[in-house]
PDB file of N, CA and C in Angstrom:
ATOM      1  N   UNK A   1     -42.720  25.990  -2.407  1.00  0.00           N
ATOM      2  CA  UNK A   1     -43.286  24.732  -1.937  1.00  0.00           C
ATOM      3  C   UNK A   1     -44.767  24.638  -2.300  1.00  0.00           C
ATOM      4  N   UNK A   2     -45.445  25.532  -2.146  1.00  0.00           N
ATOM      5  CA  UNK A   2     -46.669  26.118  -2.491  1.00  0.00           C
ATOM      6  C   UNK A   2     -47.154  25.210  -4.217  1.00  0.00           C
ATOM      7  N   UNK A   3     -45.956  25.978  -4.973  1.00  0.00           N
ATOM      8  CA  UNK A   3     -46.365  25.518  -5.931  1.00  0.00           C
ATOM      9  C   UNK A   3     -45.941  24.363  -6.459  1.00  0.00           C
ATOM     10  N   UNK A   4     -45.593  23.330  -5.665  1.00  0.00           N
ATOM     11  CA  UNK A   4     -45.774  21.898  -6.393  1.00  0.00           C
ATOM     12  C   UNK A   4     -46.579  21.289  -6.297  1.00  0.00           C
ATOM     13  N   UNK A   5     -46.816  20.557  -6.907  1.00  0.00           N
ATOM     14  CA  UNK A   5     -48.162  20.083  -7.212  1.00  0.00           C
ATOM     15  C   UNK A   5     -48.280  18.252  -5.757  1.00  0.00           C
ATOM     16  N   UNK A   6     -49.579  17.761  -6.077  1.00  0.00           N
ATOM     17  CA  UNK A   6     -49.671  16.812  -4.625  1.00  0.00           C
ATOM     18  C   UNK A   6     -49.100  15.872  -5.421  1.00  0.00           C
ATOM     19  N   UNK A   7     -49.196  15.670  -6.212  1.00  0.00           N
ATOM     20  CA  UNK A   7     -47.830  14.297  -6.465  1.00  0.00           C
ATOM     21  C   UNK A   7     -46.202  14.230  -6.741  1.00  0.00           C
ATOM     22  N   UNK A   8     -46.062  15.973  -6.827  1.00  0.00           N
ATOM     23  CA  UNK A   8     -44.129  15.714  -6.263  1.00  0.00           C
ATOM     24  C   UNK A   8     -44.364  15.616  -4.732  1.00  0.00           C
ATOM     25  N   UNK A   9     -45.312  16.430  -4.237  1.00  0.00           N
ATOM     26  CA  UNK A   9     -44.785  16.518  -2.431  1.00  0.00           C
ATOM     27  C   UNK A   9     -45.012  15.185  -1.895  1.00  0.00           C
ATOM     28  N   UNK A  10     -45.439  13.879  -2.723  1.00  0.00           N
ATOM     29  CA  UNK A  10     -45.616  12.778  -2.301  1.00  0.00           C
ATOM     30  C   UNK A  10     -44.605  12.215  -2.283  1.00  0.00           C
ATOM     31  N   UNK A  11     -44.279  12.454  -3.858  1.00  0.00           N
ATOM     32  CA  UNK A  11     -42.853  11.554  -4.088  1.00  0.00           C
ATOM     33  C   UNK A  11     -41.934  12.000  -3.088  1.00  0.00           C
ATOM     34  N   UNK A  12     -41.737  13.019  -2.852  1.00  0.00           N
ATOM     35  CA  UNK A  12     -40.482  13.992  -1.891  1.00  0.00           C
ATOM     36  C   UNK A  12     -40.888  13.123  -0.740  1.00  0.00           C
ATOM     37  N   UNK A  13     -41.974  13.563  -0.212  1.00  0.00           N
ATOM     38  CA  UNK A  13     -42.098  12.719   0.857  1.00  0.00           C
ATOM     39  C   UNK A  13     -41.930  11.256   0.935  1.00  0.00           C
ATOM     40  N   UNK A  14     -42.413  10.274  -0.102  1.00  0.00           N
ATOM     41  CA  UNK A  14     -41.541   9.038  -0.170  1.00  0.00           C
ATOM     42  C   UNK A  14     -40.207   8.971  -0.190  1.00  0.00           C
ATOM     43  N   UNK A  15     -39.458   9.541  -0.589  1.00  0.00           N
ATOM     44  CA  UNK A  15     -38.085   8.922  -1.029  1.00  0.00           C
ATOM     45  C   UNK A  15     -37.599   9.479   0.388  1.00  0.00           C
ATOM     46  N   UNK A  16     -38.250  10.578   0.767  1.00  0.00           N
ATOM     47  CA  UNK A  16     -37.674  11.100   2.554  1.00  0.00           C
ATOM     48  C   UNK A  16     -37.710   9.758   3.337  1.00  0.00           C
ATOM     49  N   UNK A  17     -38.967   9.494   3.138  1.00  0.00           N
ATOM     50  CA  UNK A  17     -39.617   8.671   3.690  1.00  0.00           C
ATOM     51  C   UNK A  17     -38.267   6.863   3.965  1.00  0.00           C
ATOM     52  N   UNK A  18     -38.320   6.899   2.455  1.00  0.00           N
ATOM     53  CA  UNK A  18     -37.128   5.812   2.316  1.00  0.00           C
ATOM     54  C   UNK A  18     -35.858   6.032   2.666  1.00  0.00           C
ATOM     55  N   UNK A  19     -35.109   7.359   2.697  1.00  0.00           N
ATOM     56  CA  UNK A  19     -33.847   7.873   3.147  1.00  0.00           C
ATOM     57  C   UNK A  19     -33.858   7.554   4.845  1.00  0.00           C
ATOM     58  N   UNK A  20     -34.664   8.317   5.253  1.00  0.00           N
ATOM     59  CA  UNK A  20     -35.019   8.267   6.889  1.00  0.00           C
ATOM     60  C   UNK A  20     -34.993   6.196   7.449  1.00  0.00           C
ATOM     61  N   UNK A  21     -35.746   5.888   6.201  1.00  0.00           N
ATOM     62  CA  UNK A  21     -35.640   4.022   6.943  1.00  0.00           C
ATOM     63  C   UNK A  21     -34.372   3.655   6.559  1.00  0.00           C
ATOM     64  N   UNK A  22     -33.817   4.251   5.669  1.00  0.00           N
ATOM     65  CA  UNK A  22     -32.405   3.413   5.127  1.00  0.00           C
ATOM     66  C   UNK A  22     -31.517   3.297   6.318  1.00  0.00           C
ATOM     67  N   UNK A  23     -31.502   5.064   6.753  1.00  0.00           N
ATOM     68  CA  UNK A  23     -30.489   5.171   7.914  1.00  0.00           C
ATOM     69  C   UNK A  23     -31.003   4.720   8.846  1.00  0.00           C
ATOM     70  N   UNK A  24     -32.260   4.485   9.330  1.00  0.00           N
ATOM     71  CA  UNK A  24     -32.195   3.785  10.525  1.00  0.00           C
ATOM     72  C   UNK A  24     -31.996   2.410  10.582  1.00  0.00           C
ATOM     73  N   UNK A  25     -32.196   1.599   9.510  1.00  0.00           N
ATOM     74  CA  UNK A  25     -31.316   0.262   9.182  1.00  0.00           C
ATOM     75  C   UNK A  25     -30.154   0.245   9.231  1.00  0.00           C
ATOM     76  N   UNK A  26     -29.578   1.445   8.841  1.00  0.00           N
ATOM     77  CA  UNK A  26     -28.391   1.313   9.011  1.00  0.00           C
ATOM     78  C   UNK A  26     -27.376   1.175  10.245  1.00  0.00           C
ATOM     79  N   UNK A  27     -28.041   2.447  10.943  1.00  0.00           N
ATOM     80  CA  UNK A  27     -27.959   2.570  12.252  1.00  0.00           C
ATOM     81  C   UNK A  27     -27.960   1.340  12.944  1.00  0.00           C
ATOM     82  N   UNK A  28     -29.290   0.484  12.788  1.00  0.00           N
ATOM     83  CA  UNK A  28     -29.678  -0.695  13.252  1.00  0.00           C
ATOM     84  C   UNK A  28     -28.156  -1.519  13.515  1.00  0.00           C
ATOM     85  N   UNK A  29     -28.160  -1.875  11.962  1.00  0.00           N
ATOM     86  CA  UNK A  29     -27.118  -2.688  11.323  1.00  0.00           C
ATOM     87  C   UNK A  29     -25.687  -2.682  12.016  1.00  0.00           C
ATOM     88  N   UNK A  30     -25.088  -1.128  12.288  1.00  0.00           N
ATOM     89  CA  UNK A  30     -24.480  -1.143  12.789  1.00  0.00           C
ATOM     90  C   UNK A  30     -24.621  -1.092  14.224  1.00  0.00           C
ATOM     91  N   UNK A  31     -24.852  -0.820  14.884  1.00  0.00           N
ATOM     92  CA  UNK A  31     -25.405  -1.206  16.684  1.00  0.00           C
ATOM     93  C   UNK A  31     -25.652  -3.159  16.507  1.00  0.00           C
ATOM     94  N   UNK A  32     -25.652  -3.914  15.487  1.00  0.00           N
ATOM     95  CA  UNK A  32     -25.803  -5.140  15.643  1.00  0.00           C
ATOM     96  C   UNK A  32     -23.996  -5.326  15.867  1.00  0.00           C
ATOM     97  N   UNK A  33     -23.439  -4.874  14.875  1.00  0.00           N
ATOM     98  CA  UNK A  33     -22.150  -5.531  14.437  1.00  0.00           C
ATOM     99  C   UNK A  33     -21.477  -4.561  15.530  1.00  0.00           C
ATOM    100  N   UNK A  34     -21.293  -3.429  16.156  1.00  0.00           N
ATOM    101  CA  UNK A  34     -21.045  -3.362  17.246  1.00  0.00           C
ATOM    102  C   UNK A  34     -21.273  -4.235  18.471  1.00  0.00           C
ATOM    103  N   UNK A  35     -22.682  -4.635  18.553  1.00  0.00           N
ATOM    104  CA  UNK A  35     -22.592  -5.780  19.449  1.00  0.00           C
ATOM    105  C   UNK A  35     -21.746  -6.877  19.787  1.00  0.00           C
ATOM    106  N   UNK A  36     -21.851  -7.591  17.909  1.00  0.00           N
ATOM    107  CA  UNK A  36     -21.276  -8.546  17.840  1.00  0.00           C
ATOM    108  C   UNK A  36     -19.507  -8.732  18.164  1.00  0.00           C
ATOM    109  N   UNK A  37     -18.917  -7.248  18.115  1.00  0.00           N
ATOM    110  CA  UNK A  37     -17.883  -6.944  17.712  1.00  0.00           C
ATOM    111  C   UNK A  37     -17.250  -6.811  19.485  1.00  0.00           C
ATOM    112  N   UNK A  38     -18.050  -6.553  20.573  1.00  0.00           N
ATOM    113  CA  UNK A  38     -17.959  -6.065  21.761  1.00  0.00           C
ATOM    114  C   UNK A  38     -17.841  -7.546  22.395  1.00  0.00           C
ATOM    115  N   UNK A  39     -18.693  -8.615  21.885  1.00  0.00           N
ATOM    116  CA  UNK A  39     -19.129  -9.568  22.447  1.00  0.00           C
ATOM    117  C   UNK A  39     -17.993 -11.009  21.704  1.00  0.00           C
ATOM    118  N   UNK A  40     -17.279 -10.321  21.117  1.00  0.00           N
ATOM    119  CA  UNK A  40     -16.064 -11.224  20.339  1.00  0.00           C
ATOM    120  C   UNK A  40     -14.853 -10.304  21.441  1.00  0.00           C
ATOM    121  N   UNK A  41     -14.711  -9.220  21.657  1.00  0.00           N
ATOM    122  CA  UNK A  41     -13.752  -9.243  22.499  1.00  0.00           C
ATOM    123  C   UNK A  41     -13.883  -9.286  23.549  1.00  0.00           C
ATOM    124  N   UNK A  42     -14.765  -9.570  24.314  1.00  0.00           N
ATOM    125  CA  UNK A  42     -14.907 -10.093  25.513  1.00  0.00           C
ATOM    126  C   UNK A  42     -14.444 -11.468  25.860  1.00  0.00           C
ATOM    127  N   UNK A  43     -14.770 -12.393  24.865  1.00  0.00           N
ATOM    128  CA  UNK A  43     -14.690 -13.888  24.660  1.00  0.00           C
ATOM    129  C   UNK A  43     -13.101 -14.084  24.476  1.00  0.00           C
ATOM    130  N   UNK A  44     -12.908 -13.077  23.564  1.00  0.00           N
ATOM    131  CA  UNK A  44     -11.156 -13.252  23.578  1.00  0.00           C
ATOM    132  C   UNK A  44     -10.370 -12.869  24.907  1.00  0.00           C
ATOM    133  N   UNK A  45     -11.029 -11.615  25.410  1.00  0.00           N
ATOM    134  CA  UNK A  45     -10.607 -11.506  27.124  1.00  0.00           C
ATOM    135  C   UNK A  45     -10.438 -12.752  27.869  1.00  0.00           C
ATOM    136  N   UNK A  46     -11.150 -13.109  28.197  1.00  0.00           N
ATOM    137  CA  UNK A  46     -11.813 -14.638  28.544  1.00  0.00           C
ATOM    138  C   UNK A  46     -11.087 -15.533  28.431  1.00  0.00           C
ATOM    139  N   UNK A  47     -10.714 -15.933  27.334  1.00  0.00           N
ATOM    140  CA  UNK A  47      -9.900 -17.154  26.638  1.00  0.00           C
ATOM    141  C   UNK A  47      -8.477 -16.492  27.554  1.00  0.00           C
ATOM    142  N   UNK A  48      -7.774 -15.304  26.865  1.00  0.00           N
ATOM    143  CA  UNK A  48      -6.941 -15.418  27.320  1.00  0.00           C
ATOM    144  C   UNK A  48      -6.413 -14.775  28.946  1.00  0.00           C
ATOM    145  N   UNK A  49      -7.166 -14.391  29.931  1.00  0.00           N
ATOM    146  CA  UNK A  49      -6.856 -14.701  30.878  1.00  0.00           C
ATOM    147  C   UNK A  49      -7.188 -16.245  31.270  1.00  0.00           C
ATOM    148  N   UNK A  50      -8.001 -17.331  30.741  1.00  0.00           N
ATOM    149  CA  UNK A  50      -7.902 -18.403  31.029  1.00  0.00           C
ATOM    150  C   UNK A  50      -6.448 -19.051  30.763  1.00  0.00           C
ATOM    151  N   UNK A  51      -6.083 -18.796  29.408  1.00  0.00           N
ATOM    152  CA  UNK A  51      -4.851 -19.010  29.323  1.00  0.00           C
ATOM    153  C   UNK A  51      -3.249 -18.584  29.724  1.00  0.00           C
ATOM    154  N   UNK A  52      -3.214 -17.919  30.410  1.00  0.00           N
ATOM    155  CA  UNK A  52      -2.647 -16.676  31.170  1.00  0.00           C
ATOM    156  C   UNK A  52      -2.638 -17.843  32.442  1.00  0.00           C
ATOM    157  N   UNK A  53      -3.960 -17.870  32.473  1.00  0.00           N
ATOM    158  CA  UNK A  53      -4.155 -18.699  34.234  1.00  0.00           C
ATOM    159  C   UNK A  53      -3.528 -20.360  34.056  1.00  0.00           C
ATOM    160  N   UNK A  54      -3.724 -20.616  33.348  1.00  0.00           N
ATOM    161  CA  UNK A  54      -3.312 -21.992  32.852  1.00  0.00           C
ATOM    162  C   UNK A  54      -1.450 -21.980  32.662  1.00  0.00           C
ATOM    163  N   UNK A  55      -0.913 -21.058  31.773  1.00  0.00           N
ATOM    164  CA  UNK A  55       0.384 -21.430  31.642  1.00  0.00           C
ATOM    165  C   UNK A  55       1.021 -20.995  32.690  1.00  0.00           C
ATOM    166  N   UNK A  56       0.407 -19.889  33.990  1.00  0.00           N
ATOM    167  CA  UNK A  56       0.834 -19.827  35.426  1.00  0.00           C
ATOM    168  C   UNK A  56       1.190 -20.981  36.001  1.00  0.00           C
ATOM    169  N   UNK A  57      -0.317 -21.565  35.910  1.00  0.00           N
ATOM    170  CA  UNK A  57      -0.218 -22.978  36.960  1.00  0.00           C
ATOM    171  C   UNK A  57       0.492 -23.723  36.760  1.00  0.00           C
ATOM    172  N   UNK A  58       0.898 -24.025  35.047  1.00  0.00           N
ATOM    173  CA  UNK A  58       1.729 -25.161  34.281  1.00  0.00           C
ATOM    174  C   UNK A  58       3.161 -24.672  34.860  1.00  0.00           C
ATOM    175  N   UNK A  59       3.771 -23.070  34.779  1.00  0.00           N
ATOM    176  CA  UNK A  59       5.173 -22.522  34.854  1.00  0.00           C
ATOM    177  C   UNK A  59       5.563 -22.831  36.091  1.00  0.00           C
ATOM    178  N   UNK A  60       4.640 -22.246  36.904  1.00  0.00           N
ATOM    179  CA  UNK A  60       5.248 -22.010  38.216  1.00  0.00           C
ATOM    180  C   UNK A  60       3.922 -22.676  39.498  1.00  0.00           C
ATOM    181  N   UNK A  61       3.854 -24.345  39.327  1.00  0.00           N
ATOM    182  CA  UNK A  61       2.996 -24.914  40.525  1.00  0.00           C
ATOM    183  C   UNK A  61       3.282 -24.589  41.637  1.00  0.00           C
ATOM    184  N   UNK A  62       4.380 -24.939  42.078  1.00  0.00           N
ATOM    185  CA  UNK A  62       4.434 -24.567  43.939  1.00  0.00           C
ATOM    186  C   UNK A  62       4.067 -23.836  44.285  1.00  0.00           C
ATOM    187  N   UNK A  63       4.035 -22.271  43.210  1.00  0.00           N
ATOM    188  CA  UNK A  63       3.589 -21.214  44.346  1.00  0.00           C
ATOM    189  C   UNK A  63       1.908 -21.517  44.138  1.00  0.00           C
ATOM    190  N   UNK A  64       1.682 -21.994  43.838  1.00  0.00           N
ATOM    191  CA  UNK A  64      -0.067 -22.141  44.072  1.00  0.00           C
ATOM    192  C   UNK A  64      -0.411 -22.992  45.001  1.00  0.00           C
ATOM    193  N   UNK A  65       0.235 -24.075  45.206  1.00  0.00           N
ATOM    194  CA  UNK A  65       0.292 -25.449  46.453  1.00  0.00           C
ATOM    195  C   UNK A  65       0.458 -24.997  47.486  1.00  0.00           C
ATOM    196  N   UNK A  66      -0.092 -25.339  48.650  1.00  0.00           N
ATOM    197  CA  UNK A  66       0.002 -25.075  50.299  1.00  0.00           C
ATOM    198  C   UNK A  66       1.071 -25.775  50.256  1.00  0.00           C
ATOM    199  N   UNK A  67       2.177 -25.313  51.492  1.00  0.00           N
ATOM    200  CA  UNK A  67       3.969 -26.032  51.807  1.00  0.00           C
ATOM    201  C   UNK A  67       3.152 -27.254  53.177  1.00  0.00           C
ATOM    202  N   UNK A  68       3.132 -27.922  53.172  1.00  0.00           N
ATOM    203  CA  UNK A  68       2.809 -29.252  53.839  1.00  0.00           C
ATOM    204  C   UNK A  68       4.261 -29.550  54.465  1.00  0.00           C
ATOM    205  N   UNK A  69       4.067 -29.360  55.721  1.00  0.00           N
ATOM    206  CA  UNK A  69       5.537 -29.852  56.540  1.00  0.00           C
ATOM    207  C   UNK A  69       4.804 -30.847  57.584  1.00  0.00           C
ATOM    208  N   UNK A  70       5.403 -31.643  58.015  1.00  0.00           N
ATOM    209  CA  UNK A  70       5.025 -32.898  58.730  1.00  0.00           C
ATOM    210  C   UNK A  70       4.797 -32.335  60.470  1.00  0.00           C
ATOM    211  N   UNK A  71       5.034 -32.491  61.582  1.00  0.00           N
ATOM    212  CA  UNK A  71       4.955 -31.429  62.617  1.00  0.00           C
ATOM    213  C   UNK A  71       6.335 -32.084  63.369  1.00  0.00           C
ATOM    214  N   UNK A  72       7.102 -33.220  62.670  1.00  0.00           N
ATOM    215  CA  UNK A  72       8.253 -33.910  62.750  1.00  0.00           C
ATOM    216  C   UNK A  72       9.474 -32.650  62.452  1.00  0.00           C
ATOM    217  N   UNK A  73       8.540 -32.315  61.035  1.00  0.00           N
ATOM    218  CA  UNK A  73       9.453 -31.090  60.585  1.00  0.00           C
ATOM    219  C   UNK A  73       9.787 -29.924  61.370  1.00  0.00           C
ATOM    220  N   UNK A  74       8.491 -29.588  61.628  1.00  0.00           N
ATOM    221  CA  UNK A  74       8.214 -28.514  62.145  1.00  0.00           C
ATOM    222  C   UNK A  74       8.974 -28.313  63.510  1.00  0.00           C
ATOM    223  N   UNK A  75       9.234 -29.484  64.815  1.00  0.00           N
ATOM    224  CA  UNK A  75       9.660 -29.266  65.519  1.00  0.00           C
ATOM    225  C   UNK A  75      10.642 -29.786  65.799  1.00  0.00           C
ATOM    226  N   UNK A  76      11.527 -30.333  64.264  1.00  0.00           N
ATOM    227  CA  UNK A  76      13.366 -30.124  64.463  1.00  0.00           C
ATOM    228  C   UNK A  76      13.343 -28.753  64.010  1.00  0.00           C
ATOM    229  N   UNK A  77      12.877 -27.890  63.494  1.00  0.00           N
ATOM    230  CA  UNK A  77      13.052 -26.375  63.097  1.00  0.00           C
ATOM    231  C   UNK A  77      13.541 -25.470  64.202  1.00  0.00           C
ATOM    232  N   UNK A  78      12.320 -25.794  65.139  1.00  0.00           N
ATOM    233  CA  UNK A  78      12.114 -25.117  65.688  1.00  0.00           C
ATOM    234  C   UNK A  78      13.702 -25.188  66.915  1.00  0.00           C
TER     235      UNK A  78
END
Protein backbone atom coordinates (compact mmCIF):
# COMPACT_ATOMS: atom_id res chain seq x y z
CA UNK A 1 0.00 0.00 0.00
CA UNK A 2 2.98 1.98 0.93
CA UNK A 3 4.09 1.89 -2.39
CA UNK A 4 1.47 3.42 -4.50
CA UNK A 5 1.81 6.37 -5.42
CA UNK A 6 -1.00 9.58 -4.23
CA UNK A 7 -2.81 9.38 -7.36
CA UNK A 8 -3.80 5.54 -7.46
CA UNK A 9 -4.78 5.83 -3.62
CA UNK A 10 -7.06 8.63 -4.93
CA UNK A 11 -8.45 6.94 -7.67
CA UNK A 12 -9.03 3.73 -5.28
CA UNK A 13 -10.45 5.92 -3.05
CA UNK A 14 -12.83 7.47 -5.67
CA UNK A 15 -14.25 4.64 -7.30
CA UNK A 16 -14.69 3.26 -3.34
CA UNK A 17 -15.97 6.29 -2.94
CA UNK A 18 -18.58 5.77 -5.96
CA UNK A 19 -19.21 1.95 -5.14
CA UNK A 20 -20.17 2.89 -1.44
CA UNK A 21 -22.87 5.79 -3.08
CA UNK A 22 -24.06 3.37 -5.69
CA UNK A 23 -25.17 0.94 -2.97
CA UNK A 24 -26.56 3.26 -0.89
CA UNK A 25 -28.84 4.45 -3.79
CA UNK A 26 -29.51 1.43 -4.19
CA UNK A 27 -30.43 0.54 -0.94
CA UNK A 28 -32.35 3.84 -1.06
CA UNK A 29 -34.11 2.75 -4.22
CA UNK A 30 -35.09 -0.22 -2.91
CA UNK A 31 -36.58 0.78 0.67
CA UNK A 32 -38.64 3.27 -1.84
CA UNK A 33 -40.19 0.41 -3.94
CA UNK A 34 -40.60 -1.58 -0.82
CA UNK A 35 -42.60 1.17 0.42
CA UNK A 36 -44.43 1.56 -2.49
CA UNK A 37 -44.97 -2.15 -2.73
CA UNK A 38 -46.31 -2.37 1.19
CA UNK A 39 -48.52 0.60 0.55
CA UNK A 40 -50.21 -1.11 -2.73
CA UNK A 41 -51.06 -4.02 -0.55
CA UNK A 42 -52.55 -2.43 1.98
CA UNK A 43 -54.92 -0.52 -0.46
CA UNK A 44 -55.74 -3.85 -1.97
CA UNK A 45 -56.54 -5.11 1.73
CA UNK A 46 -58.83 -2.28 1.90
CA UNK A 47 -60.64 -2.54 -1.30
CA UNK A 48 -61.27 -5.92 -0.67
CA UNK A 49 -62.55 -6.21 2.71
CA UNK A 50 -64.70 -3.26 1.49
CA UNK A 51 -65.85 -5.53 -0.98
CA UNK A 52 -66.24 -8.56 1.10
CA UNK A 53 -68.40 -6.02 3.25
CA UNK A 54 -70.48 -4.94 0.42
CA UNK A 55 -71.37 -8.37 -1.27
CA UNK A 56 -72.33 -9.44 2.60
CA UNK A 57 -74.77 -6.73 2.82
CA UNK A 58 -75.99 -7.24 -0.92
CA UNK A 59 -76.17 -11.54 -0.10
CA UNK A 60 -77.50 -11.72 3.02
CA UNK A 61 -79.53 -8.11 4.31
CA UNK A 62 -81.70 -9.31 7.08
CA UNK A 63 -79.11 -10.48 9.09
CA UNK A 64 -77.76 -6.95 9.33
CA UNK A 65 -81.45 -5.27 9.88
CA UNK A 66 -82.93 -5.04 13.46
CA UNK A 67 -86.37 -7.70 13.40
CA UNK A 68 -89.05 -4.83 14.05
CA UNK A 69 -92.19 -6.60 15.48
CA UNK A 70 -95.15 -4.36 16.19
CA UNK A 71 -96.00 -4.92 20.22
CA UNK A 72 -99.50 -6.24 18.47
CA UNK A 73 -97.05 -8.93 17.52
CA UNK A 74 -95.37 -9.28 20.29
CA UNK A 75 -98.30 -9.87 22.55
CA UNK A 76 -100.28 -12.50 20.37
CA UNK A 77 -96.81 -14.42 20.88
CA UNK A 78 -96.71 -14.22 23.90
Amino acid sequence: MYAMSNQTKSALFFSASVVVAALVAIAAAVGVVEALLFAAFVASAAILASIVAVSLDVRYPEEYQPVRVSWREHRGRN
